[in-house]
PDB file of N, CA and C in Angstrom:
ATOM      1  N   UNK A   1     115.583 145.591 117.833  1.00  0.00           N
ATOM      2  CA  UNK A   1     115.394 145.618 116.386  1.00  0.00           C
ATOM      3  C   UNK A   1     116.343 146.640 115.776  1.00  0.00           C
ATOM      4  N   UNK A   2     116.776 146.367 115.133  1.00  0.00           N
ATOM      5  CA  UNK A   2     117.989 146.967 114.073  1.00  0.00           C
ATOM      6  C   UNK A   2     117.251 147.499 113.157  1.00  0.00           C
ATOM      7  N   UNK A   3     117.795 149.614 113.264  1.00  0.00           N
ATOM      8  CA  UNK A   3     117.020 150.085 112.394  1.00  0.00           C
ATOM      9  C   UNK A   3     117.460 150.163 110.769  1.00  0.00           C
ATOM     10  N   UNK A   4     117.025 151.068 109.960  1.00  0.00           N
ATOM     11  CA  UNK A   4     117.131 150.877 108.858  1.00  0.00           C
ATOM     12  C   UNK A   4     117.972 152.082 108.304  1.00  0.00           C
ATOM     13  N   UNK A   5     118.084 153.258 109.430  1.00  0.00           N
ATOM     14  CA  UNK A   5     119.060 154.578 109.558  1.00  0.00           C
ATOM     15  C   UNK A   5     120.111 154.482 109.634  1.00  0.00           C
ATOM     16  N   UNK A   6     120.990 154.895 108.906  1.00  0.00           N
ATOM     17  CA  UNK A   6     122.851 154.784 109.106  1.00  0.00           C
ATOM     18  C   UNK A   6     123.136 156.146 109.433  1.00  0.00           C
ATOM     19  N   UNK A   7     123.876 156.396 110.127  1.00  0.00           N
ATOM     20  CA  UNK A   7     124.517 157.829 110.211  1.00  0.00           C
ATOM     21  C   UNK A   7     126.341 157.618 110.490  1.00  0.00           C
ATOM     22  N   UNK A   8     126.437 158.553 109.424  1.00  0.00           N
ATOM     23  CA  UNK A   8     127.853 158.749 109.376  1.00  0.00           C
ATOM     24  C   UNK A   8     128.720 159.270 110.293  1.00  0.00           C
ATOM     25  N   UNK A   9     129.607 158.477 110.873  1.00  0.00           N
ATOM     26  CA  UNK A   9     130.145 159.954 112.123  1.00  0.00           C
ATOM     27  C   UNK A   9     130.956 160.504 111.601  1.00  0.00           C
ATOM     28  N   UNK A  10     131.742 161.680 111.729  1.00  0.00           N
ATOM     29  CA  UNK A  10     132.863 162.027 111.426  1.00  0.00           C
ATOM     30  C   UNK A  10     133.316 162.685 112.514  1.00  0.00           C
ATOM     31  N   UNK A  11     134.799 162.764 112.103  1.00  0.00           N
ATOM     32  CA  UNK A  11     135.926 162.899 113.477  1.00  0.00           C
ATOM     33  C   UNK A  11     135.319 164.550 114.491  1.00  0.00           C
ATOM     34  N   UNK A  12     134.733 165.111 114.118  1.00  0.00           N
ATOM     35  CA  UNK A  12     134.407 166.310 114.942  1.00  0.00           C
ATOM     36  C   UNK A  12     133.271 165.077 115.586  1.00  0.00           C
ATOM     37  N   UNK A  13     132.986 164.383 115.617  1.00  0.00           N
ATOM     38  CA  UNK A  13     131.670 164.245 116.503  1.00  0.00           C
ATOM     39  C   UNK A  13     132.460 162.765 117.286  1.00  0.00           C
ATOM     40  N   UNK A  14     133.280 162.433 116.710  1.00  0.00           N
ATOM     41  CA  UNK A  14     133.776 161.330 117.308  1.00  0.00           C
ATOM     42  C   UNK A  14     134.745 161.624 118.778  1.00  0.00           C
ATOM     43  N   UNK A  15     135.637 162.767 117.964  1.00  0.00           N
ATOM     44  CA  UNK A  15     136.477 163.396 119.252  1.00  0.00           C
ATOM     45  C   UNK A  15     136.230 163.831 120.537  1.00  0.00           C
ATOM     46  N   UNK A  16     135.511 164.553 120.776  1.00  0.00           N
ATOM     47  CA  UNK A  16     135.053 165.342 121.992  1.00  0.00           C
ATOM     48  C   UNK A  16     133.992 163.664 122.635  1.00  0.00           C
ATOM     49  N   UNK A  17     134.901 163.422 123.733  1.00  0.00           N
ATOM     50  CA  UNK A  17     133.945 162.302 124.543  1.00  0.00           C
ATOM     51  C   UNK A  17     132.979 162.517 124.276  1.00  0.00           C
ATOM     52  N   UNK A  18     132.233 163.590 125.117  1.00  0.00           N
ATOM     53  CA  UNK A  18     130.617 163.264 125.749  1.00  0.00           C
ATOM     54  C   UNK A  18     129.821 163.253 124.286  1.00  0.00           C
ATOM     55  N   UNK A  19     129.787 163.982 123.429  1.00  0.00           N
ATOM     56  CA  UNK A  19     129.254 164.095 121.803  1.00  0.00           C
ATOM     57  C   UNK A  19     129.783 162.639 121.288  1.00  0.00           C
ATOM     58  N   UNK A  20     130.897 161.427 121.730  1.00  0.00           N
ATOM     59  CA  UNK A  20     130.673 160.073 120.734  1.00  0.00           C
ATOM     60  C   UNK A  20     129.872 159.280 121.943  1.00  0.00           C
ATOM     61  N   UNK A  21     130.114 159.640 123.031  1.00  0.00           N
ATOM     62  CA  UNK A  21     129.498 158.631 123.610  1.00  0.00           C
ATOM     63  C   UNK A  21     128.214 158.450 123.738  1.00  0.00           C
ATOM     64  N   UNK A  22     127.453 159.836 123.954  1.00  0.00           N
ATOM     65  CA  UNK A  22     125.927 160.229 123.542  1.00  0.00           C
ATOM     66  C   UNK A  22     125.405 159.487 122.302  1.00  0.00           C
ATOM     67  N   UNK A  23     126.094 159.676 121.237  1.00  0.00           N
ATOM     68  CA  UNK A  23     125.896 158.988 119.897  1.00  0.00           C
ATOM     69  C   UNK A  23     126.072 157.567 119.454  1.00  0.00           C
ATOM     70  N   UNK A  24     127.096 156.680 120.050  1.00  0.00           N
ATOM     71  CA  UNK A  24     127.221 155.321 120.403  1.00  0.00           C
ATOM     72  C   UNK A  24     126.259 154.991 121.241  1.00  0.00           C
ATOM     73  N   UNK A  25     125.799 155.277 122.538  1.00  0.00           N
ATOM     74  CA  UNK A  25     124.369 155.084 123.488  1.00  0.00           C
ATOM     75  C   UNK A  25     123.208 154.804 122.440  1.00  0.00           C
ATOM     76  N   UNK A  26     123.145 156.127 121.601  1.00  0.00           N
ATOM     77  CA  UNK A  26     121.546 156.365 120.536  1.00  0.00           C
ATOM     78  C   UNK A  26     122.091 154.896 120.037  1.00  0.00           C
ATOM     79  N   UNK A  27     122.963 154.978 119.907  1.00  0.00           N
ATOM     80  CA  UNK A  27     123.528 153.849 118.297  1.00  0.00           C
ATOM     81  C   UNK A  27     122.786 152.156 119.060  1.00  0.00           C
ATOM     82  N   UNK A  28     123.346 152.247 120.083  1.00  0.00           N
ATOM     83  CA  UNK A  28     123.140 150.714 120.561  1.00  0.00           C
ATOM     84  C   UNK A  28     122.075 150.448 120.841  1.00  0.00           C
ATOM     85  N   UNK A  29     120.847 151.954 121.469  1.00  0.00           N
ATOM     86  CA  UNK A  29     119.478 151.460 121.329  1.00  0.00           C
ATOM     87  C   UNK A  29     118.733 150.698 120.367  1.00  0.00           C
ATOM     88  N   UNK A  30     119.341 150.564 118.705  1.00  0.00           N
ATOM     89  CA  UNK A  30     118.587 150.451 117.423  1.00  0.00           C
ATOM     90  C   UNK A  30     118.309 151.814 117.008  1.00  0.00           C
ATOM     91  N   UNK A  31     118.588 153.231 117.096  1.00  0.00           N
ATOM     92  CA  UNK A  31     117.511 154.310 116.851  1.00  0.00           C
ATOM     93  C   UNK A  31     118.355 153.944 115.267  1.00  0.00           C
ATOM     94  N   UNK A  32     119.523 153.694 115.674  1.00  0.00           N
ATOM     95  CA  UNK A  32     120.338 154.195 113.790  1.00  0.00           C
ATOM     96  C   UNK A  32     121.865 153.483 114.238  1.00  0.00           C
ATOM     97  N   UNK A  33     122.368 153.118 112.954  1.00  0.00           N
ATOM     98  CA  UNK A  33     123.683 152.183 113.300  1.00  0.00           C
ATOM     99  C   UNK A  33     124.121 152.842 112.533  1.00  0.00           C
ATOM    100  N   UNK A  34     125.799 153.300 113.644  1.00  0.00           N
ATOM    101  CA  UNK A  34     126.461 154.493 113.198  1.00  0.00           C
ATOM    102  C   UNK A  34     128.140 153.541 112.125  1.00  0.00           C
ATOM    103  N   UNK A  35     128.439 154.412 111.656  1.00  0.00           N
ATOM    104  CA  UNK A  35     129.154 154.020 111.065  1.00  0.00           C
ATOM    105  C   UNK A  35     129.952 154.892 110.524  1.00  0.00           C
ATOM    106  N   UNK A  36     131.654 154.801 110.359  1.00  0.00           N
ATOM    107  CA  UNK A  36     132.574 155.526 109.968  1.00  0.00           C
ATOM    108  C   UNK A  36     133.796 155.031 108.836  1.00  0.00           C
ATOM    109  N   UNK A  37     134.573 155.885 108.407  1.00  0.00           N
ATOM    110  CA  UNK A  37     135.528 155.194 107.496  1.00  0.00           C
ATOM    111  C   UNK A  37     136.475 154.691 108.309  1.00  0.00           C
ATOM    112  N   UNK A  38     137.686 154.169 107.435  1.00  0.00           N
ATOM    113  CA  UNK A  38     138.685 153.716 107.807  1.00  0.00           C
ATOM    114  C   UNK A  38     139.843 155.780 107.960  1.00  0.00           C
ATOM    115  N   UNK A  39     139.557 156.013 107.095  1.00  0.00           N
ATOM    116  CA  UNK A  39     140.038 157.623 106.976  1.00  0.00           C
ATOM    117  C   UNK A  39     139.822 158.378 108.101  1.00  0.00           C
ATOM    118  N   UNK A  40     138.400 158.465 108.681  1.00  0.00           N
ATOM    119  CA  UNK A  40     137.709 159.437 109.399  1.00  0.00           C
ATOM    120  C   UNK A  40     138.353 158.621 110.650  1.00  0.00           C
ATOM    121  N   UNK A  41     138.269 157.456 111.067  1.00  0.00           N
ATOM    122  CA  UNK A  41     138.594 156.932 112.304  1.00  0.00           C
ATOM    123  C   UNK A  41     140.366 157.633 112.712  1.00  0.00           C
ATOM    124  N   UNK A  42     141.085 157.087 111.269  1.00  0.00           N
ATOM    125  CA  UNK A  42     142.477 157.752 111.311  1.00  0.00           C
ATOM    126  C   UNK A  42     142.184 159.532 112.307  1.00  0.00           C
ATOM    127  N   UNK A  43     141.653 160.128 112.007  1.00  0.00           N
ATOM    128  CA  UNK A  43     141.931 161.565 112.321  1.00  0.00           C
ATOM    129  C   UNK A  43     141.467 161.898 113.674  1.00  0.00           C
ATOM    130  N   UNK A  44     140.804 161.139 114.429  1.00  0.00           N
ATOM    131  CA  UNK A  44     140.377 161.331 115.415  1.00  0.00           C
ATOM    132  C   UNK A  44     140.908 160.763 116.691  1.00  0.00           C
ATOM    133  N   UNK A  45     141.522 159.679 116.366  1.00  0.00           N
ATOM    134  CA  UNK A  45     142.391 158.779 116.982  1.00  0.00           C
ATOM    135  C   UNK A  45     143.928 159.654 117.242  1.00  0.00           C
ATOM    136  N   UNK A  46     144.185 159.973 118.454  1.00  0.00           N
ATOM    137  CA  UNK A  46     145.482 160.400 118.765  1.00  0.00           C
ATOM    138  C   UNK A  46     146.974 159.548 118.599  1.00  0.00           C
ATOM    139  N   UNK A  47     147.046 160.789 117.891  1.00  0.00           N
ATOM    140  CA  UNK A  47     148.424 159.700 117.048  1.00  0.00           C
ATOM    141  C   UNK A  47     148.153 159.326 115.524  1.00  0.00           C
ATOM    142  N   UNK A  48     147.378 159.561 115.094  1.00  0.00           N
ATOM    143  CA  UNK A  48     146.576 159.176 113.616  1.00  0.00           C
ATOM    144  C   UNK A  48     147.595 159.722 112.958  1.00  0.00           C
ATOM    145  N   UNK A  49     147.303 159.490 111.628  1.00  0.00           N
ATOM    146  CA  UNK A  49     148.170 160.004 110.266  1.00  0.00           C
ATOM    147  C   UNK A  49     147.403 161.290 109.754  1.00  0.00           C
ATOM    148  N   UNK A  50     146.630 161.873 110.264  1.00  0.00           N
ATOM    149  CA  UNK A  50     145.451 162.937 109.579  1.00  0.00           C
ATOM    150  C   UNK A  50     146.717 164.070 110.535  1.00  0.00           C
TER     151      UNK A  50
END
């Protein structure tokens, strides 16, 4: 069941492996469907324009 919680990631929580992958895991249980910009993805991504 797909919850009704969104949480925003941003690039400090996206970067450091074990902190996105912990948070993608929660994400795929249903606890909360995570979600980011098109901006925030840029900066975290090596090689980005940020």
């Amino acid at each position: 069941m797909a919850s009704n919680f969104v949480a925003v990631f941003d690039a400090c929580v996206l970067y450091p492996a074990p902190i996105r992958d912990l948070l993608l895991r929660l994400a795929v249980t249903g606890l909360f469907r995570a979600r980011w910009s098109e901006r925030i993805h840029d900066e975290w991504i090596p090689g980005g324009s940020a």
